[in-house]
Protein backbone atom coordinates (compact mmCIF):
# COMPACT_ATOMS: atom_id res chain seq x y z
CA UNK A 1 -21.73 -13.48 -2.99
CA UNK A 2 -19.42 -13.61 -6.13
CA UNK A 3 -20.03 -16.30 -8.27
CA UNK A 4 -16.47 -17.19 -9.84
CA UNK A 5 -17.14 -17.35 -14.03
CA UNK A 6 -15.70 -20.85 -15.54
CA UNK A 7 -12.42 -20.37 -17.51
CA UNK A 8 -14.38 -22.43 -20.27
CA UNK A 9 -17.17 -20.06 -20.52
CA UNK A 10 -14.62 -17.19 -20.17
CA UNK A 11 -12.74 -17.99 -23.34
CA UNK A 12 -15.89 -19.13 -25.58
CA UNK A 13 -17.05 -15.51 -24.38
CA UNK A 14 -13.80 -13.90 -25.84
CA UNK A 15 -13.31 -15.90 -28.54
CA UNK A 16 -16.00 -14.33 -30.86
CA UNK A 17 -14.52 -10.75 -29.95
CA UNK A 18 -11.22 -12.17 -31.21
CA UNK A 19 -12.54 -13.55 -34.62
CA UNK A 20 -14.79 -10.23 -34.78
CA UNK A 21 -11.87 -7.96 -34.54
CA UNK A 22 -9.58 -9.98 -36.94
CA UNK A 23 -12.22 -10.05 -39.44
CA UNK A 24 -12.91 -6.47 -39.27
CA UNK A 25 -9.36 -6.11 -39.96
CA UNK A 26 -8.72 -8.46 -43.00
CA UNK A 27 -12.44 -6.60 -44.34
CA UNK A 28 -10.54 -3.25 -44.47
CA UNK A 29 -9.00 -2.66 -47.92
CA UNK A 30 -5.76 -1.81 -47.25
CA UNK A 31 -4.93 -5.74 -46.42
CA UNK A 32 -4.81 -6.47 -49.98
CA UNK A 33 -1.53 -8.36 -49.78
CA UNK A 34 -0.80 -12.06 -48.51
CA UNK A 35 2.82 -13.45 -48.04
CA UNK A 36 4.57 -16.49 -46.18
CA UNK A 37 6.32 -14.96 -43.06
CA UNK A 38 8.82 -16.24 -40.89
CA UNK A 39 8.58 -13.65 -38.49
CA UNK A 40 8.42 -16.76 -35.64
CA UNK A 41 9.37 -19.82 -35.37
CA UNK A 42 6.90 -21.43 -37.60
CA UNK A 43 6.24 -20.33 -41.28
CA UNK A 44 2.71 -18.37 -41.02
CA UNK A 45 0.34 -16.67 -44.02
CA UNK A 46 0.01 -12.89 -43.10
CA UNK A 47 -2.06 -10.15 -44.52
CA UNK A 48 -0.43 -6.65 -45.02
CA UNK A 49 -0.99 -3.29 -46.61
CA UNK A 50 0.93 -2.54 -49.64
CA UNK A 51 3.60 -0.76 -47.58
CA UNK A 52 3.71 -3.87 -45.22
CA UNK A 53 2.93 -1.53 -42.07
CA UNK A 54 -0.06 -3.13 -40.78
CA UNK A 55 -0.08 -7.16 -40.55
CA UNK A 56 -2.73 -9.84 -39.60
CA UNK A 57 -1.44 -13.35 -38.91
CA UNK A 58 -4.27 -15.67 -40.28
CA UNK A 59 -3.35 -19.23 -39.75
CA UNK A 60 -1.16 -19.61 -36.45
CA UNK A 61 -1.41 -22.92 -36.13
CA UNK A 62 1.81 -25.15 -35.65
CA UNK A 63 3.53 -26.31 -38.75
CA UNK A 64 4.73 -24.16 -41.86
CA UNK A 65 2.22 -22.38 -43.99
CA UNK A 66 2.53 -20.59 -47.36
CA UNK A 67 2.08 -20.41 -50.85
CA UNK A 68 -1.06 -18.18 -50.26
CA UNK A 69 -3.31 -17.08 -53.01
CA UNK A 70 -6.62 -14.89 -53.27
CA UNK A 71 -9.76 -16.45 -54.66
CA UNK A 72 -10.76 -14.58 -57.56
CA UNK A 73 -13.99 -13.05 -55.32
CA UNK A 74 -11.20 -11.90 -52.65
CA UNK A 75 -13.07 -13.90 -49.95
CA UNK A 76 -11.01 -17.07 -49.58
CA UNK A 77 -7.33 -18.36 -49.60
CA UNK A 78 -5.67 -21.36 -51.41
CA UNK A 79 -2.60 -22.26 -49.09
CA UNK A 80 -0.25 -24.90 -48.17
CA UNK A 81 0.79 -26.35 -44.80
CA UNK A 82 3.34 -29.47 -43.88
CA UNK A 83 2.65 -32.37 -42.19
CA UNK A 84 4.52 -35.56 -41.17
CA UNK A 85 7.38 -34.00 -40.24
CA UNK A 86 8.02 -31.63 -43.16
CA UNK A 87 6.70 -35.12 -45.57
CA UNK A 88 3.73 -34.43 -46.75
CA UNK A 89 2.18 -30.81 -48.09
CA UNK A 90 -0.95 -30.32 -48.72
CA UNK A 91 -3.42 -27.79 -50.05
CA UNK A 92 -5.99 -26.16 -47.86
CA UNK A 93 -8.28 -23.42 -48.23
CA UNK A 94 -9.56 -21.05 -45.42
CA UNK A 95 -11.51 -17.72 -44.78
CA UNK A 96 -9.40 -14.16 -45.03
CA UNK A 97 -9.99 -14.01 -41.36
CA UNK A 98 -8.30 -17.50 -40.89
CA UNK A 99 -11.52 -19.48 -40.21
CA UNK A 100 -13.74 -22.06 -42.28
CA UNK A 101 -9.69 -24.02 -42.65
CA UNK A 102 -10.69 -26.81 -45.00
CA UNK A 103 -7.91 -29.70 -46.04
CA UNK A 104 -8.33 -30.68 -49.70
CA UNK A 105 -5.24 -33.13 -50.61
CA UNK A 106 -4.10 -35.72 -48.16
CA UNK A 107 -2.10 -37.81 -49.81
CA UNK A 108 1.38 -39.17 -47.81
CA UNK A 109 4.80 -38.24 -48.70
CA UNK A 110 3.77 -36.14 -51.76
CA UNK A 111 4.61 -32.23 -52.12
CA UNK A 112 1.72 -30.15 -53.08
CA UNK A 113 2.17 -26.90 -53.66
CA UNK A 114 1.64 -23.34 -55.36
CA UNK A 115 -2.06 -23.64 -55.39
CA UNK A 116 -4.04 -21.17 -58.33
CA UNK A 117 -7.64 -20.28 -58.40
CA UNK A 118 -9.55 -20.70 -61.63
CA UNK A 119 -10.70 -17.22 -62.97
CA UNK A 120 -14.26 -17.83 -61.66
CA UNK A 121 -13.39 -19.67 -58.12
CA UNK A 122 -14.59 -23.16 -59.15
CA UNK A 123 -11.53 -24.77 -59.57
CA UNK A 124 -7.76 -24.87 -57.90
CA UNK A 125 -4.78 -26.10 -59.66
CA UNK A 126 -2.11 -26.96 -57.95
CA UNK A 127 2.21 -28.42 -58.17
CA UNK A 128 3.37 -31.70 -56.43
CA UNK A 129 6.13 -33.20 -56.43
CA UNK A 130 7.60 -36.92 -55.24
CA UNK A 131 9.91 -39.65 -55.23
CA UNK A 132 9.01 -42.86 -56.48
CA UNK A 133 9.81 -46.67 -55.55
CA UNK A 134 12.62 -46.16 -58.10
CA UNK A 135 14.10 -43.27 -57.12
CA UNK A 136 12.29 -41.17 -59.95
CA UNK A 137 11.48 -37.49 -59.14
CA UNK A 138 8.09 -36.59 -60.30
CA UNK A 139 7.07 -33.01 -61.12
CA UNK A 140 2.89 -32.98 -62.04
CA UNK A 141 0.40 -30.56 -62.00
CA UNK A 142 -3.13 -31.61 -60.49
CA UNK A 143 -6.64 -29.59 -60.42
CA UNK A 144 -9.03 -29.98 -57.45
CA UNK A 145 -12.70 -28.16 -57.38
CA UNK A 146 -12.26 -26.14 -54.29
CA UNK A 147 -14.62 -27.80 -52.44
CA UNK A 148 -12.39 -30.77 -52.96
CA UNK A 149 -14.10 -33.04 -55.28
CA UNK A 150 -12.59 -34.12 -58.36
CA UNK A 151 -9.20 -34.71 -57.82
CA UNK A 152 -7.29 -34.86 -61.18
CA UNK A 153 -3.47 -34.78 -62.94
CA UNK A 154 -3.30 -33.08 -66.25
CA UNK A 155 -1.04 -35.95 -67.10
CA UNK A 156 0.53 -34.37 -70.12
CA UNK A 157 1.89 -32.10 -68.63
CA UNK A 158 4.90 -32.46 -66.39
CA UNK A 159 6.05 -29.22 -64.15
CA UNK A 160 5.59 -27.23 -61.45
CA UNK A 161 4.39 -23.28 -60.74
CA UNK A 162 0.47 -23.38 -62.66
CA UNK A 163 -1.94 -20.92 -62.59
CA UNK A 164 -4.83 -20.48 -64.57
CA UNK A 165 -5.05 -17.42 -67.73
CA UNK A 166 -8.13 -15.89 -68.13
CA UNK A 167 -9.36 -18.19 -71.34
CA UNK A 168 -8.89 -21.35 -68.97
CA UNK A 169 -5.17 -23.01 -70.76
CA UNK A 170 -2.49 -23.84 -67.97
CA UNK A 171 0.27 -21.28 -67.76
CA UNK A 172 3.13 -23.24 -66.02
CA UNK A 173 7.19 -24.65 -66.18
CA UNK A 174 8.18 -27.16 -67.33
CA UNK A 175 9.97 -30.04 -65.61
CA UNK A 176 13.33 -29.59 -64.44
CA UNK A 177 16.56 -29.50 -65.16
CA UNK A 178 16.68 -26.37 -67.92
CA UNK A 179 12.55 -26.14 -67.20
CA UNK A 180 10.83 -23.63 -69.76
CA UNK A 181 8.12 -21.61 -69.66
CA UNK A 182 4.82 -22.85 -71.05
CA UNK A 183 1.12 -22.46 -71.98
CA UNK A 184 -1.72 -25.29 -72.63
CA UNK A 185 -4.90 -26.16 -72.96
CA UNK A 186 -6.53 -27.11 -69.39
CA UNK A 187 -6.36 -30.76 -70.81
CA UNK A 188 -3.07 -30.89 -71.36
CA UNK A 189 -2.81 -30.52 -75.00
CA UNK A 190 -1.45 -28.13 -77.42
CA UNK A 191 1.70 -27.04 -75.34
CA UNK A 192 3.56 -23.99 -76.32
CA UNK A 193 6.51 -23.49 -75.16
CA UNK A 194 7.64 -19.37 -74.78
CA UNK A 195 11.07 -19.48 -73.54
CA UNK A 196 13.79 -21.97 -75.23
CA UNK A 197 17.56 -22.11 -73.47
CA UNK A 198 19.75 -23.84 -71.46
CA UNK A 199 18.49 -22.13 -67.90
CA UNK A 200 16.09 -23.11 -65.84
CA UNK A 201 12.85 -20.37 -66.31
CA UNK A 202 10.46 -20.61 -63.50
CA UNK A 203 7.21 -19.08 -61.76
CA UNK A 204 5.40 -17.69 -64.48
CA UNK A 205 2.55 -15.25 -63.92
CA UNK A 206 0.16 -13.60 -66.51
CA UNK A 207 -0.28 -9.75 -66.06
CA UNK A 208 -3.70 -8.89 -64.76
CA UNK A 209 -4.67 -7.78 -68.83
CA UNK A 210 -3.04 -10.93 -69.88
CA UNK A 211 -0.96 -9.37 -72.08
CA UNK A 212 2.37 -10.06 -70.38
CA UNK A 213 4.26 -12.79 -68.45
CA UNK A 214 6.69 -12.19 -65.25
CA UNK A 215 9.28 -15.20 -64.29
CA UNK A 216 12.25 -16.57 -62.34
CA UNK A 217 15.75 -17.12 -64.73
CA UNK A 218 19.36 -17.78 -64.31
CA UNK A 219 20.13 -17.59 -67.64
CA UNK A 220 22.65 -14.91 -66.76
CA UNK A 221 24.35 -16.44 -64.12
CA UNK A 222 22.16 -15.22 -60.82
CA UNK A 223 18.16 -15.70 -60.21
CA UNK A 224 16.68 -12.75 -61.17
CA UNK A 225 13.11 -11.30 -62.40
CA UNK A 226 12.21 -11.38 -65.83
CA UNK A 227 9.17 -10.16 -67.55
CA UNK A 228 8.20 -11.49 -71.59
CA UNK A 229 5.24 -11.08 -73.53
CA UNK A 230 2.19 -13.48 -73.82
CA UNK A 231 3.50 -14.93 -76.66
CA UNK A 232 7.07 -14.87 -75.51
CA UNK A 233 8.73 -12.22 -77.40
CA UNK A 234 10.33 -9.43 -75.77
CA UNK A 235 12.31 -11.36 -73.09
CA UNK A 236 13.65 -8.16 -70.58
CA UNK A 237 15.26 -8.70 -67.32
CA UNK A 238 14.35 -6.33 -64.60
CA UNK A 239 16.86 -7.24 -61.58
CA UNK A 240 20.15 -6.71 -60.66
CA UNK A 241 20.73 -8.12 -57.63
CA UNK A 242 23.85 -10.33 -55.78
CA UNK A 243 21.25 -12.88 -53.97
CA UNK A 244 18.17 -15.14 -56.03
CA UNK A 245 14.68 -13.53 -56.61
CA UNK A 246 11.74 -15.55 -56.16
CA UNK A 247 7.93 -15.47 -56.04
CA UNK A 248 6.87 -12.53 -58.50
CA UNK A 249 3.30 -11.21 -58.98
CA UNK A 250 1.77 -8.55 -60.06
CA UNK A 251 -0.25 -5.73 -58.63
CA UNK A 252 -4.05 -4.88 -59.73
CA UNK A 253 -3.50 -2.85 -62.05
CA UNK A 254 -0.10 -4.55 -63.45
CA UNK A 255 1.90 -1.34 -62.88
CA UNK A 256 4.04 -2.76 -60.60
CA UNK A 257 5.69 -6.21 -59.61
CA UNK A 258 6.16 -7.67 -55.68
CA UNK A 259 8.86 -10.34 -55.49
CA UNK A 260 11.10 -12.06 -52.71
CA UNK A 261 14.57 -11.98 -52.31
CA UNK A 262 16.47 -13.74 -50.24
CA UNK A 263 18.79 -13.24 -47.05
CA UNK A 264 20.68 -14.83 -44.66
CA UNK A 265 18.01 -15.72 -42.63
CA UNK A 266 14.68 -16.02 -45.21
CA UNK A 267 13.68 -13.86 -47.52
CA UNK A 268 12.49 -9.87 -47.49
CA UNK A 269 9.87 -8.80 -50.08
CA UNK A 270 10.80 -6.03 -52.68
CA UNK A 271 8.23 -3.67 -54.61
CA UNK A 272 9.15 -1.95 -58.16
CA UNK A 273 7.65 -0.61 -61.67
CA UNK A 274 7.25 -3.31 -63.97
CA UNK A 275 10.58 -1.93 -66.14
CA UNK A 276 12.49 -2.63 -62.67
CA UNK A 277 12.68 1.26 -61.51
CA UNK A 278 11.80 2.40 -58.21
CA UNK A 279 13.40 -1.09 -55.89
CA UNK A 280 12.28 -0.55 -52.72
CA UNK A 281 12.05 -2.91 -49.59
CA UNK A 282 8.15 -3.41 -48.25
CA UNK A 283 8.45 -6.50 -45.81
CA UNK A 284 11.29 -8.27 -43.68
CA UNK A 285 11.11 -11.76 -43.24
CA UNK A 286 8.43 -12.59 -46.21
CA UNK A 287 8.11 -14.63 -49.20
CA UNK A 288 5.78 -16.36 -51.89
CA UNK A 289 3.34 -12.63 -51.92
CA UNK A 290 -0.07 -12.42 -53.40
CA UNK A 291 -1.80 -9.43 -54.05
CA UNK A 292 -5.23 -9.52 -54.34
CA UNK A 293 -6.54 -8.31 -57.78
């Protein structure tokens, strides 16, 4: 006599294959790059090789996802996701293979975004961004442990974009409009400011050797990559292009630079030397990359 199997007990039986064979996956080196992809209907985080052939889809959960960045020990990733109908963002923080999904901000009608790992995993800065009672837009950078204890706002600072250099300060922008690029202490104090004009300079990230700075401008008329020294000297652009860049970072070894730029539809994600030669398309459909170091 067959004994018919339970769809229950059928599914918790596959369900450790699944997470077995997508964790095998995001283990293999090659997935060393994590985007925001729009490839269906909801924005998901992805894992690709740096040729964007082979992709893992890690959240797949209903909502939007993105903002995704590697934990300094390459086992965890700082993300966003939307709630209350596109109201409220908040930070979580998950396994590579998508499990362990932990919430750490929950508070209502507030934008939190662009989370940034402390260089030794302890600590998560992040963006966010509301109206007030008054009509007042608000532009503050918090810091969270990433077990989420501890929330706190660097309330000197006003801006958007942080992440973390290797000596601890806050590398961020500054408020909008005509936002600069800046560096401070990680209590807000001693702010330097590296870029001075009339356009608005955003997404700053430090080069893996800390030595230089890549960033967002339109102080030529179009969005386009930049890249400056530490210390701000040496401002070069590095893109030509008819549509707005976004979203740079750097690879490993800070030879080269992955950005987005957008379509009609999204975005697609572009590869090139760090003096801008050698442009070439990697992903369709992707935005905010991160590149694990």
């Amino acid at each position: 006599m067959k004994i018919p199997i339970p769809k229950f007990r059928i599914l918790r039986m596959f369900l450790p294959l699944v997470s077995f064979t997508i964790l095998s996956s995001c283990n293999e080196k090659e997935h060393r790059i994590a985007y925001s992809s729009k490839e269906s209907n909801n924005r998901e985080i992805l894992l690709t090789d740096t040729e964007g052939k082979s992709k893992i889809n890690i959240t797949n959960y209903s909502g939007d996802h993105g903002y995704p960045e590697w934990s300094p020990d390459g086992k965890q990733i700082a993300f966003y996701a939307k709630y209350d109908e596109n109201k409220t963002w908040s930070i979580h923080t998950m396994n590579i293979d998508g499990t362990n999904r932990k919430r750490l901000t929950n508070d209502k009608n507030k934008w939190d975004s662009s989370p940034a790992w402390s260089p030794d995993g302890t600590k998560i800065a992040f963006a966010r961004e509301y109206q007030d009672s008054e009509n007042v837009w608000h532009e503050e950078i918090w810091v969270i442990n990433s077990d989420g204890s501890q929330l706190t706002q660097i309330k000197e600072l006003s801006g958007v974009s942080p992440s973390f250099l290797q000596d601890g300060r806050i590398l961020f922008h500054s408020k909008s409009p005509n936002s600069e690029i800046c560096i401070a202490n990680s209590d807000g104090s001693k702010i330097m400011m590296l870029t001075n004009n009339t356009a608005e300079d955003w997404e700053p990230r430090a080069s893996p050797n800390g030595k230089q700075i890549v960033f967002i401008s339109d102080r030529d008329g179009n969005q386009e990559i930049y890249v400056m020294n530490i210390n701000g000297s040496n401002q070069q652009r590095l893109t030509f292009n008819e549509v707005a860049d976004w979203n740079p970072c750097w690879s490993p070894d800070g030879s080269k630079v992955i950005f987005a730029s957008e379509t009609e539809k999204y975005f697609d994600l572009y590869l090139m030397n760090k003096d801008g030669s050698l442009l070439k398309k990697i992903i369709d459909n992707g935005s905010q990359p991160s590149w694990l170091k």
